[in-house]
Protein backbone atom coordinates (compact mmCIF):
# COMPACT_ATOMS: atom_id res chain seq x y z
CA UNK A 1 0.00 0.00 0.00
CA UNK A 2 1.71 3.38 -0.94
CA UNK A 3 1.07 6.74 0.24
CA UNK A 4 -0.92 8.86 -1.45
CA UNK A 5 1.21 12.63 -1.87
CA UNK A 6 -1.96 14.50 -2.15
CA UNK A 7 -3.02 13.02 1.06
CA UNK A 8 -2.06 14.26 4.31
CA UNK A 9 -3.49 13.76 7.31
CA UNK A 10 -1.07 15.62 9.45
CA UNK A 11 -2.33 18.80 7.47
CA UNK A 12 -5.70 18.16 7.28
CA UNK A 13 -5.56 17.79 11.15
CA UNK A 14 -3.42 21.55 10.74
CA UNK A 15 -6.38 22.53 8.79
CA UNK A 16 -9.19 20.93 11.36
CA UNK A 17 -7.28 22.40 14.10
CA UNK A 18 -7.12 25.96 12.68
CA UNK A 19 -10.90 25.97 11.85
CA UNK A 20 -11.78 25.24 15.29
CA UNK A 21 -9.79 27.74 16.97
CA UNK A 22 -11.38 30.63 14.96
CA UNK A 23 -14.41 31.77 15.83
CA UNK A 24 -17.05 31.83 13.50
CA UNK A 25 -18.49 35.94 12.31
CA UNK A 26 -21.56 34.88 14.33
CA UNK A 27 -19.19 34.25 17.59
CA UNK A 28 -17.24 37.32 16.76
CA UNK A 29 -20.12 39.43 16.76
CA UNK A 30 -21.98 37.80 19.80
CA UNK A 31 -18.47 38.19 21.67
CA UNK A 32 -17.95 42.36 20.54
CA UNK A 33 -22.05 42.97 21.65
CA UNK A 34 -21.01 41.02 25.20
CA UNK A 35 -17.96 42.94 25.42
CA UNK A 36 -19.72 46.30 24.85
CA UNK A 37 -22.78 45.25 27.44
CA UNK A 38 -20.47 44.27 30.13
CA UNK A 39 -18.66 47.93 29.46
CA UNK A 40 -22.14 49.41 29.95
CA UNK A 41 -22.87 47.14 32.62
CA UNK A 42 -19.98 48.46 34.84
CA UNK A 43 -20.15 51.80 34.11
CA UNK A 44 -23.80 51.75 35.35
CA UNK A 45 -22.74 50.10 37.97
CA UNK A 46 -24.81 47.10 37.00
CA UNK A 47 -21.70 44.67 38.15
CA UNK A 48 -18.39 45.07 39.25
CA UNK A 49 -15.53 43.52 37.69
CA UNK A 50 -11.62 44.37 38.18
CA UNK A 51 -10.33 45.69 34.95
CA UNK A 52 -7.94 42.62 34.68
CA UNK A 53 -10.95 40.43 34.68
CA UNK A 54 -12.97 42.20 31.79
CA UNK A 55 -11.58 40.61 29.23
CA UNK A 56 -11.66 36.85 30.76
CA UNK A 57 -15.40 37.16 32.04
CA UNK A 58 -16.41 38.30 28.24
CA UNK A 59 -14.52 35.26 27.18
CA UNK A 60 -16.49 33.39 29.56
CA UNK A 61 -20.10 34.83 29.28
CA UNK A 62 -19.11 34.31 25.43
CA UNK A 63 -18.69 30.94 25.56
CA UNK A 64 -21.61 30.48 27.82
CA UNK A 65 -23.77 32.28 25.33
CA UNK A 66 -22.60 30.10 22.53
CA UNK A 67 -23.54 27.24 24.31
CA UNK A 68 -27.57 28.28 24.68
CA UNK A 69 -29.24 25.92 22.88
CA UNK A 70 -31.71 28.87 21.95
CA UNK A 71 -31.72 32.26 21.10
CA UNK A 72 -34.56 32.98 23.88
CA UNK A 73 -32.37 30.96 26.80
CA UNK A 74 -29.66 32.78 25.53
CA UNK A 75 -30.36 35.91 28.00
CA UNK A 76 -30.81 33.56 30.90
CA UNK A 77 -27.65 31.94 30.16
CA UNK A 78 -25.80 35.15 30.20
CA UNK A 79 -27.36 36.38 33.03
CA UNK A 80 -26.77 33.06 34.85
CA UNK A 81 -23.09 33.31 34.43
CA UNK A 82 -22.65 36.64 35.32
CA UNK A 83 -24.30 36.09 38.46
CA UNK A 84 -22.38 33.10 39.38
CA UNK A 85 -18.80 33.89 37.64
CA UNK A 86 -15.98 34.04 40.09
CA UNK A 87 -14.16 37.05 37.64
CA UNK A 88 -17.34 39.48 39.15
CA UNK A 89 -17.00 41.08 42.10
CA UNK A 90 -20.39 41.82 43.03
CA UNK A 91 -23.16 42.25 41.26
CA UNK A 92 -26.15 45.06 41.94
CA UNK A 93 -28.73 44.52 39.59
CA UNK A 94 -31.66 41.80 39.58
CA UNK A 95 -32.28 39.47 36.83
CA UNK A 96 -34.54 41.85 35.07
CA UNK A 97 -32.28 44.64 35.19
CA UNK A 98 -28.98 42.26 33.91
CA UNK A 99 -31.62 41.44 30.98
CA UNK A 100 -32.60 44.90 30.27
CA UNK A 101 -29.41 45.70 30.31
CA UNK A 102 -28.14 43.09 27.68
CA UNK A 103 -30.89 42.86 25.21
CA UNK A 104 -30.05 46.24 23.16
CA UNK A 105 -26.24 44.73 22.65
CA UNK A 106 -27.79 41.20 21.78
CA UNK A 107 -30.69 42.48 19.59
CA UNK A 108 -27.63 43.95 17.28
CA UNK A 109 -26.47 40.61 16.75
């Protein structure tokens, strides 16, 4: 059995690799309208979160977003982790007020 030269698997795993690590325009966008709510958030004193950990927790609540199995759950989800994520400090607002204050960012996506 010979080797095919057009087939390699070591960089189609390259390829596979690279594909995964990039988000996808949808991921980018959902990521830059959760970066720019959590801004918001803060400087309405919504949450608190140490400027060192702004950039993790919109990783985080990013991730957590892209995992919603819905659009509609994908509020909740947010909201959820914000609430619960060890990178905020404290957190003011209610539920309802986290949502409020996330739907006009989301709604852009």
């Amino acid at each position: 059995m010979s080797e095919d030269p057009e087939f390699n698997l070591k960089a189609l795993l390259g390829i596979v690799e690279k594909e995964k690590s990039e988000p996808t325009p949808f991921a980018q966008s959902v990521g830059a309208a959760l970066g720019k709510a959590i801004t918001s958030m803060r400087a309405e004193g919504v949450i608190e979160v140490e400027d060192a950990n702004v950039e993790p927790l919109v990783a985080e609540v990013t991730n957590s977003a892209l995992e919603s199995s819905s659009l509609k759950r994908l509020v909740l989800r947010v909201v959820k982790t914000l609430i619960h994520s060890d990178l905020v400090e404290e957190v003011y607002g209610t539920d309802e007020e986290i949502s409020a204050s996330l739907r006009p960012f989301l709604d852009a996506v």
